[in-house]
PDB file of N, CA and C in Angstrom:
ATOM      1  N   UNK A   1      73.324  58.879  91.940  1.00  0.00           N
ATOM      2  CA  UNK A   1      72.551  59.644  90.997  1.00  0.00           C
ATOM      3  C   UNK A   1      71.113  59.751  91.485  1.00  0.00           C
ATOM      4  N   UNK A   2      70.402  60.879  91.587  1.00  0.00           N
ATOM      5  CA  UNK A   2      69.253  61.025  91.882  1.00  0.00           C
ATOM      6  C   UNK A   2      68.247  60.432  90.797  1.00  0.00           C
ATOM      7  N   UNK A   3      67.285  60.052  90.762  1.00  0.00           N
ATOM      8  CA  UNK A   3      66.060  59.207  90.434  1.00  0.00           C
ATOM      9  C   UNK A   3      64.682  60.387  90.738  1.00  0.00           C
ATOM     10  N   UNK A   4      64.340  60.838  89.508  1.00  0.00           N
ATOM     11  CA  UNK A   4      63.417  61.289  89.185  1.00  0.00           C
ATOM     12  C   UNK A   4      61.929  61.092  89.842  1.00  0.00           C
ATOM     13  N   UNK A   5      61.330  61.621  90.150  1.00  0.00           N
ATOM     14  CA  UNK A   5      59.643  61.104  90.518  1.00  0.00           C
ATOM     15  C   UNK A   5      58.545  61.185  89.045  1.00  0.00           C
ATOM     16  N   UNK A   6      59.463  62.251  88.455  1.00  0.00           N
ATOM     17  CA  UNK A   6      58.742  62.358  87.279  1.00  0.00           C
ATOM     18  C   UNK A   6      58.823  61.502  85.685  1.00  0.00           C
ATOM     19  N   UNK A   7      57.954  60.976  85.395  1.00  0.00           N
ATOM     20  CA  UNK A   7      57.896  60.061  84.508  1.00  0.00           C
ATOM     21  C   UNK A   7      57.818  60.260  82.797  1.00  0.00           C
ATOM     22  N   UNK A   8      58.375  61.305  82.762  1.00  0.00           N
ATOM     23  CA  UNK A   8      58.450  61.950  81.414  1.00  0.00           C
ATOM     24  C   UNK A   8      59.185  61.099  80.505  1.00  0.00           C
ATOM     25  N   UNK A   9      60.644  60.606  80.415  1.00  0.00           N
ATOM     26  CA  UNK A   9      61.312  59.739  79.813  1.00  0.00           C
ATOM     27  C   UNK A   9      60.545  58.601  79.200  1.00  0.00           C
ATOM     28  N   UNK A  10      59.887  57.769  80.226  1.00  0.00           N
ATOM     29  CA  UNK A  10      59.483  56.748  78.985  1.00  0.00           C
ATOM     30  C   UNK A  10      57.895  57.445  78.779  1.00  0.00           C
ATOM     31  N   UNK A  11      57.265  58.235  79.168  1.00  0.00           N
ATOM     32  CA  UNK A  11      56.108  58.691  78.354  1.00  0.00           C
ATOM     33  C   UNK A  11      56.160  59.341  76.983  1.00  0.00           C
ATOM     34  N   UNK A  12      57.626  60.338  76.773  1.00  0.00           N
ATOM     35  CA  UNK A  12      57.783  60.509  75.814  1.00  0.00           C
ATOM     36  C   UNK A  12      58.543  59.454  74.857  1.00  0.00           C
ATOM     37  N   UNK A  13      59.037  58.690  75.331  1.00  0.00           N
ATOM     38  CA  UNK A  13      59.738  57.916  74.738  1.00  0.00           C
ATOM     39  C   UNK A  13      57.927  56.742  73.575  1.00  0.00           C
ATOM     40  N   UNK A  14      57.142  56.694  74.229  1.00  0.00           N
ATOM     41  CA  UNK A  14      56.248  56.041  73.500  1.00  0.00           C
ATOM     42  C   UNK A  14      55.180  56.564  72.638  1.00  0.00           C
ATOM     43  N   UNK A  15      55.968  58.108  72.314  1.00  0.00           N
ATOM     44  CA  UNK A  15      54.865  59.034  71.651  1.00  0.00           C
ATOM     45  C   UNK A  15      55.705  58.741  69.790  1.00  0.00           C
ATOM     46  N   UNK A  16      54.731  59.039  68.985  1.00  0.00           N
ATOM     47  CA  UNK A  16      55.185  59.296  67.344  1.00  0.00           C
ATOM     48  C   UNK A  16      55.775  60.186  67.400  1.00  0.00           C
ATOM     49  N   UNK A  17      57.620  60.705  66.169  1.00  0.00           N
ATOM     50  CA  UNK A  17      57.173  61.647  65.692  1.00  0.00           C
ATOM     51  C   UNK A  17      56.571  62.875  65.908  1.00  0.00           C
ATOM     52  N   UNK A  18      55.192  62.620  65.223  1.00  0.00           N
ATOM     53  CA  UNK A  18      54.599  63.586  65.221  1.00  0.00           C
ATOM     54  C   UNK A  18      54.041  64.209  66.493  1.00  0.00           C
ATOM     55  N   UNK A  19      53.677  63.204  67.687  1.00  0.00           N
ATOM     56  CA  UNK A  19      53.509  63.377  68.461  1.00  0.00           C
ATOM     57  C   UNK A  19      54.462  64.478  69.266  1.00  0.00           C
ATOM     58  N   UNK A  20      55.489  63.766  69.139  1.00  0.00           N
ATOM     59  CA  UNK A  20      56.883  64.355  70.417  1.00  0.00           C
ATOM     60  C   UNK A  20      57.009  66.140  69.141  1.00  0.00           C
ATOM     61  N   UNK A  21      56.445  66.266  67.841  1.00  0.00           N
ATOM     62  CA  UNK A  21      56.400  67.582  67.589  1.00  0.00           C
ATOM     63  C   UNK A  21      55.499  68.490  68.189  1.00  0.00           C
ATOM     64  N   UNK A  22      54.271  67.689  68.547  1.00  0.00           N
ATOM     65  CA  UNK A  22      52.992  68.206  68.650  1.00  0.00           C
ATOM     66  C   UNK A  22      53.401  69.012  70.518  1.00  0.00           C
ATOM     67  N   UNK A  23      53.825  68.101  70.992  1.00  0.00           N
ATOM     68  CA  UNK A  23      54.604  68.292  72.558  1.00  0.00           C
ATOM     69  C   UNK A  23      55.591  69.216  72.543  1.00  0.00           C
ATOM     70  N   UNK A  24      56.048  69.416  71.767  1.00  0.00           N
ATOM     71  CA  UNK A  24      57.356  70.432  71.610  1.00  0.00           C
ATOM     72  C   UNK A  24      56.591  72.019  71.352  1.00  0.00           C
ATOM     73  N   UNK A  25      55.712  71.848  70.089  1.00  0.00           N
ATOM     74  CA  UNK A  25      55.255  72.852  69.917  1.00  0.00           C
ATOM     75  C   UNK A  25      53.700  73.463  70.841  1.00  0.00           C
ATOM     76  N   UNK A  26      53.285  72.861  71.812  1.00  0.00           N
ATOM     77  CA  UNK A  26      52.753  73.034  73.085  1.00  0.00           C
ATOM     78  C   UNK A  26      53.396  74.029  74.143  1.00  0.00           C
ATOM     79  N   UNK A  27      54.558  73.758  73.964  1.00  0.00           N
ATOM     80  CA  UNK A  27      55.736  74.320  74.758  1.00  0.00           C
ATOM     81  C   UNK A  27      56.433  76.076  74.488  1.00  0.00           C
ATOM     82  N   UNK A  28      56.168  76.206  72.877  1.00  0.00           N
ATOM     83  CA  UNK A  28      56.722  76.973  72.791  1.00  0.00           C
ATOM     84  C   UNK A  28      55.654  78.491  73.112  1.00  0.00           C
ATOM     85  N   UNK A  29      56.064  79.714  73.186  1.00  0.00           N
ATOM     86  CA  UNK A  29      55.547  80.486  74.258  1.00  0.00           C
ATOM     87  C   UNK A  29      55.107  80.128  75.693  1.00  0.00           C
ATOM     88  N   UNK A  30      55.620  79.299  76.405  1.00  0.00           N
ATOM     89  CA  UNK A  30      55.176  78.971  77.537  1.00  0.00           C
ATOM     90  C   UNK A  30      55.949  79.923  78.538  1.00  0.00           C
ATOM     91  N   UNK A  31      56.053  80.941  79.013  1.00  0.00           N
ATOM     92  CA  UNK A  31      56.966  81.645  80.177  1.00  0.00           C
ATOM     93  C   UNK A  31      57.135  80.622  81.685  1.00  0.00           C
ATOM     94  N   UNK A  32      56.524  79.791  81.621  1.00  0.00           N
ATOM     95  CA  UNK A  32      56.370  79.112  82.972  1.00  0.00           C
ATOM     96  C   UNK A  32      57.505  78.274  83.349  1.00  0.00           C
ATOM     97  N   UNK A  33      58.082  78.332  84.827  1.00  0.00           N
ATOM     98  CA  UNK A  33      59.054  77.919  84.766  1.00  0.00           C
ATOM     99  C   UNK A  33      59.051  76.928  86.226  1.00  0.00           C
ATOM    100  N   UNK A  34      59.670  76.196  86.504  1.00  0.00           N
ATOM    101  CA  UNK A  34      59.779  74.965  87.470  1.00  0.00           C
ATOM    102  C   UNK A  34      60.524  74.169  87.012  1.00  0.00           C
ATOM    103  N   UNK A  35      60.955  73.383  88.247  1.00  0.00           N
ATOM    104  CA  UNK A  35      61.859  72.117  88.325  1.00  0.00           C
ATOM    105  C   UNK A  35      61.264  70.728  87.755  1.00  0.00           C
ATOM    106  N   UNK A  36      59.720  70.813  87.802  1.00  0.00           N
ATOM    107  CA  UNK A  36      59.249  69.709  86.624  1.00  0.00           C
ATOM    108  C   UNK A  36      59.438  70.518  85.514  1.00  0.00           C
ATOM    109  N   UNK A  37      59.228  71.552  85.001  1.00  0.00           N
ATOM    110  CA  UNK A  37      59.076  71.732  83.733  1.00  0.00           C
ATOM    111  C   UNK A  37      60.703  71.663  83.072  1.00  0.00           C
ATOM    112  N   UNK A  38      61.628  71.939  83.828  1.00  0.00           N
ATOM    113  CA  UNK A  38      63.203  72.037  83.737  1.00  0.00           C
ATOM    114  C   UNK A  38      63.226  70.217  83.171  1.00  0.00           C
ATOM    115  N   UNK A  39      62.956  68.973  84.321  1.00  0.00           N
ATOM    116  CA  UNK A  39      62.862  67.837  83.943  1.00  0.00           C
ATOM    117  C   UNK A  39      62.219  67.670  82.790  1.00  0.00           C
ATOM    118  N   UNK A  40      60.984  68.073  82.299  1.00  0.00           N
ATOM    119  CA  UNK A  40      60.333  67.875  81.208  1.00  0.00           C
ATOM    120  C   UNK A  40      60.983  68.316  80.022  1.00  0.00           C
ATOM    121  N   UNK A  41      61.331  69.551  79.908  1.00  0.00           N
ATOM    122  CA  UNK A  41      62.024  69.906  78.921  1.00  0.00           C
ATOM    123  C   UNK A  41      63.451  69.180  78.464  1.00  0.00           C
ATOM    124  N   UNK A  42      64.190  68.772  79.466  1.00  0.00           N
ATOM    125  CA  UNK A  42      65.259  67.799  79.206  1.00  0.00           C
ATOM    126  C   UNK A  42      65.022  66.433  78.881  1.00  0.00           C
ATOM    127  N   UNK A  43      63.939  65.940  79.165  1.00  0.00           N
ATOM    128  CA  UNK A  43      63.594  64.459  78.798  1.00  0.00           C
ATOM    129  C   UNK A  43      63.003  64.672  77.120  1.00  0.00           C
ATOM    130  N   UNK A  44      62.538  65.957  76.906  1.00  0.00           N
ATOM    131  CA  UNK A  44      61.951  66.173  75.604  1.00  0.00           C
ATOM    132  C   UNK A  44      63.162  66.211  74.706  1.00  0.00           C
ATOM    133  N   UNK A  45      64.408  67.254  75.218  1.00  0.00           N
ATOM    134  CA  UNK A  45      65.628  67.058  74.258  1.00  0.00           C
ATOM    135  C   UNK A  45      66.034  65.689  74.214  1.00  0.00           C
ATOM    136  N   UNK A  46      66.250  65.583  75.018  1.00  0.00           N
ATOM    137  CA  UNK A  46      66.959  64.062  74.858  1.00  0.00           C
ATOM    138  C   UNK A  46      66.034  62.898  74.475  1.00  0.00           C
ATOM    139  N   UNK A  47      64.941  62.863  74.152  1.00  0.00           N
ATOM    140  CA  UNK A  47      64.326  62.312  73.263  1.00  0.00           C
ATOM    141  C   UNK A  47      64.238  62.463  71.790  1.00  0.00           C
ATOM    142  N   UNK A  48      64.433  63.914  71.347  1.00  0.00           N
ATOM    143  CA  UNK A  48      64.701  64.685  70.292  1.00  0.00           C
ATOM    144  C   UNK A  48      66.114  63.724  70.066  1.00  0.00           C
ATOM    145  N   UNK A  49      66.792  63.602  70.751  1.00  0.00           N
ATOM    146  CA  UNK A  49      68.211  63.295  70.758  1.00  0.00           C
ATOM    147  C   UNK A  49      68.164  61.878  70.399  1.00  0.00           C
ATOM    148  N   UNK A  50      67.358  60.841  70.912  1.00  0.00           N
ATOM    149  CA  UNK A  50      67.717  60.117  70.971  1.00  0.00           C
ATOM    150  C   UNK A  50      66.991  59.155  69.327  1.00  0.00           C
ATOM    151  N   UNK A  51      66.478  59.714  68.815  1.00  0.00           N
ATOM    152  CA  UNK A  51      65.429  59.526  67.719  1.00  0.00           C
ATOM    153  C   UNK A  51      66.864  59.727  66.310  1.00  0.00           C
ATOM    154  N   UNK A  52      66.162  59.552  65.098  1.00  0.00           N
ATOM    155  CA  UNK A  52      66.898  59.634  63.847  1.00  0.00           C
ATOM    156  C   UNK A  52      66.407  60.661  63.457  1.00  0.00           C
ATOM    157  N   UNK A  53      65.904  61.633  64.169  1.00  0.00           N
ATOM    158  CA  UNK A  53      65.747  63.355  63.514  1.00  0.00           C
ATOM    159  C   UNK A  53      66.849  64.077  63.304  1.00  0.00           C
ATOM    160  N   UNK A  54      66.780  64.901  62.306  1.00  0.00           N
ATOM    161  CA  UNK A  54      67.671  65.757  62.588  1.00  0.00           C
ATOM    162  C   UNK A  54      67.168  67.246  63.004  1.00  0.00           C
ATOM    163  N   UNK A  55      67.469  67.317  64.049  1.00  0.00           N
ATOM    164  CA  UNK A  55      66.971  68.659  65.286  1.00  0.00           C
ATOM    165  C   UNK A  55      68.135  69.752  65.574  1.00  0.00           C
ATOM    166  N   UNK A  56      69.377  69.937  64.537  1.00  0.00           N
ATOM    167  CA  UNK A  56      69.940  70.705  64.838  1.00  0.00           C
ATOM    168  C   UNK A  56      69.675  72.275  64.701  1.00  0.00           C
ATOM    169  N   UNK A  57      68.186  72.686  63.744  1.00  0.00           N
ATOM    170  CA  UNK A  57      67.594  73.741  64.088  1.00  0.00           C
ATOM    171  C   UNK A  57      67.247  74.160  65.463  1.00  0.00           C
ATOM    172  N   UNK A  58      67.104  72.953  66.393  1.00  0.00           N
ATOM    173  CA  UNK A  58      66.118  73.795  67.983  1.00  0.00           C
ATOM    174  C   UNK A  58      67.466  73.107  69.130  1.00  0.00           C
ATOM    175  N   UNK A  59      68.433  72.237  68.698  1.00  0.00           N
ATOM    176  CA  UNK A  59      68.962  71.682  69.685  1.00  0.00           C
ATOM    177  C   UNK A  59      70.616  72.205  69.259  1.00  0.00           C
ATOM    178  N   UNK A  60      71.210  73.021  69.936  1.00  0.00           N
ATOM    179  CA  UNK A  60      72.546  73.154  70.086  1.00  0.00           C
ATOM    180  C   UNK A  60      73.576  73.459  71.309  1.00  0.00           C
ATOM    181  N   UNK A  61      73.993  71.923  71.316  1.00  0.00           N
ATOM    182  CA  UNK A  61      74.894  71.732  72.762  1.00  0.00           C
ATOM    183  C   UNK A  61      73.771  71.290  73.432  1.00  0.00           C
ATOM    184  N   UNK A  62      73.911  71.535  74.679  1.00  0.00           N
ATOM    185  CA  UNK A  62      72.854  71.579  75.751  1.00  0.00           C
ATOM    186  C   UNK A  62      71.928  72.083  75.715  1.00  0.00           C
ATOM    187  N   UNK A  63      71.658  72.889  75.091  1.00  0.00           N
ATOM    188  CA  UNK A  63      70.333  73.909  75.109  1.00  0.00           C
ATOM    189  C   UNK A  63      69.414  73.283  73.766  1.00  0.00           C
ATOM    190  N   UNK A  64      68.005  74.177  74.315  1.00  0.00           N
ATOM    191  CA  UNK A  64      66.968  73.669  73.125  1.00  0.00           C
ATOM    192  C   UNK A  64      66.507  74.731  73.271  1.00  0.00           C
ATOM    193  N   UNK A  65      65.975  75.498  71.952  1.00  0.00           N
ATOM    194  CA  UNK A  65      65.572  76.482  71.498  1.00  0.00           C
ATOM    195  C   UNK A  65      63.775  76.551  71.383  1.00  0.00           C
ATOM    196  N   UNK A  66      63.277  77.112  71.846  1.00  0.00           N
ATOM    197  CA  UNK A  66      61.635  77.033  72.323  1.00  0.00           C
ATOM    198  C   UNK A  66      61.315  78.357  71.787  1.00  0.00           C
ATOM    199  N   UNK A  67      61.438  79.335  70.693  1.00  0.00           N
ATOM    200  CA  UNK A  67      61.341  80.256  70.077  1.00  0.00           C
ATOM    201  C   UNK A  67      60.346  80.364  69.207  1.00  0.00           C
ATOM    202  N   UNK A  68      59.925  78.985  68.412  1.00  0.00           N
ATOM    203  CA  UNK A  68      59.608  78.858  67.549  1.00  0.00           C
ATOM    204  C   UNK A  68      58.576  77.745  67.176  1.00  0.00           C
ATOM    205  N   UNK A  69      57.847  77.630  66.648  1.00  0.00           N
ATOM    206  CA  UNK A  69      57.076  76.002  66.232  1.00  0.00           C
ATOM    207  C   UNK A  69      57.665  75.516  65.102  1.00  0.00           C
ATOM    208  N   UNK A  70      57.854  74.190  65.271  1.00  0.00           N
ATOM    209  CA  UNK A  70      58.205  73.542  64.417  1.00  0.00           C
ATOM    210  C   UNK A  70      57.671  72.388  63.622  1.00  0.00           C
ATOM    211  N   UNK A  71      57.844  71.669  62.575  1.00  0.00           N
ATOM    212  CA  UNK A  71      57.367  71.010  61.923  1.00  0.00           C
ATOM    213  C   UNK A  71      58.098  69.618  61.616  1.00  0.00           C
ATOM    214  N   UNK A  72      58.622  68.367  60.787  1.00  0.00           N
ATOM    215  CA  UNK A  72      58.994  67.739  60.198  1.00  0.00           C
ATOM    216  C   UNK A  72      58.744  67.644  58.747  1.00  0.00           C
ATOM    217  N   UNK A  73      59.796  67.719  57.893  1.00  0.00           N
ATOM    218  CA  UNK A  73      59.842  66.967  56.515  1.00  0.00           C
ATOM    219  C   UNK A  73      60.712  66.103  56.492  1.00  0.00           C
ATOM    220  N   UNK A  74      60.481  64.853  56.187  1.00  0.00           N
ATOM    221  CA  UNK A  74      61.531  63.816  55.880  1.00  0.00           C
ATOM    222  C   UNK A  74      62.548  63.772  57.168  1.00  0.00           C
ATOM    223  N   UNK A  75      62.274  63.532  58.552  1.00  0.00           N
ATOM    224  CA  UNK A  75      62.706  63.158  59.149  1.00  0.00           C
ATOM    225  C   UNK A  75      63.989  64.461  59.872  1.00  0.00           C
ATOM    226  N   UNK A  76      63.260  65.915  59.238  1.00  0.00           N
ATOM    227  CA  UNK A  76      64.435  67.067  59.176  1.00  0.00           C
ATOM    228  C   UNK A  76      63.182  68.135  59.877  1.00  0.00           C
ATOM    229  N   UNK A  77      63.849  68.681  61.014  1.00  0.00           N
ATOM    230  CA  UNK A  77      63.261  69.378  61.901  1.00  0.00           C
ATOM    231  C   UNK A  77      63.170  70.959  60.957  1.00  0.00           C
ATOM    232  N   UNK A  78      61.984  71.468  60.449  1.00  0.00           N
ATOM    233  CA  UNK A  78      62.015  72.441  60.226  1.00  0.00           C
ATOM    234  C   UNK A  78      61.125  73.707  60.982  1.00  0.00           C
ATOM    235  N   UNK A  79      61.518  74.957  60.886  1.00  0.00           N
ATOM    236  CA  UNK A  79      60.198  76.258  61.344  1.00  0.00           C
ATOM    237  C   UNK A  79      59.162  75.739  60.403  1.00  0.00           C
ATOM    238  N   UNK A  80      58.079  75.882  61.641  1.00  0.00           N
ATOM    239  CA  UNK A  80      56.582  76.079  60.834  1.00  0.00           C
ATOM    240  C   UNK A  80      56.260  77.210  60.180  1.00  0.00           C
TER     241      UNK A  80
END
């Protein structure tokens, strides 16, 4: 298995909440595209993932939906 150079996983892993929203919604309109940003964006789902949110508004299957800003109520991923 290849081993990352990029250190996104546990950086996001030590953000709030609110934080890992604030990071998400940074993201959205971004057209920019790369193989870090490909890594980044997957360490962001799967942080989404790995949390007690419920993110099935921006996360379905494999994919994550970057359309939109989003918010939290009660632990429930909503549009801003």
């Amino acid at each position: 298995m290849k081993t990352s150079s990029y250190p996104f996983k546990a950086q996001l892993a030590l953000k709030s909440d609110a934080e890992l929203i604030e990071t998400f919604n940074r993201e959205v309109g971004n057209g920019g595209w790369g193989s870090a940003r490909a890594e980044f964006l997957a360490a962001l789902k799967q942080e989404f993932l790995n949390r007690s949110l419920c993110c099935s508004l921006i996360i379905n299957g494999n994919s994550m939906s970057l359309s939109r800003r989003i918010t939290m109520d009660g632990g429930v991923i909503r549009f801003a």
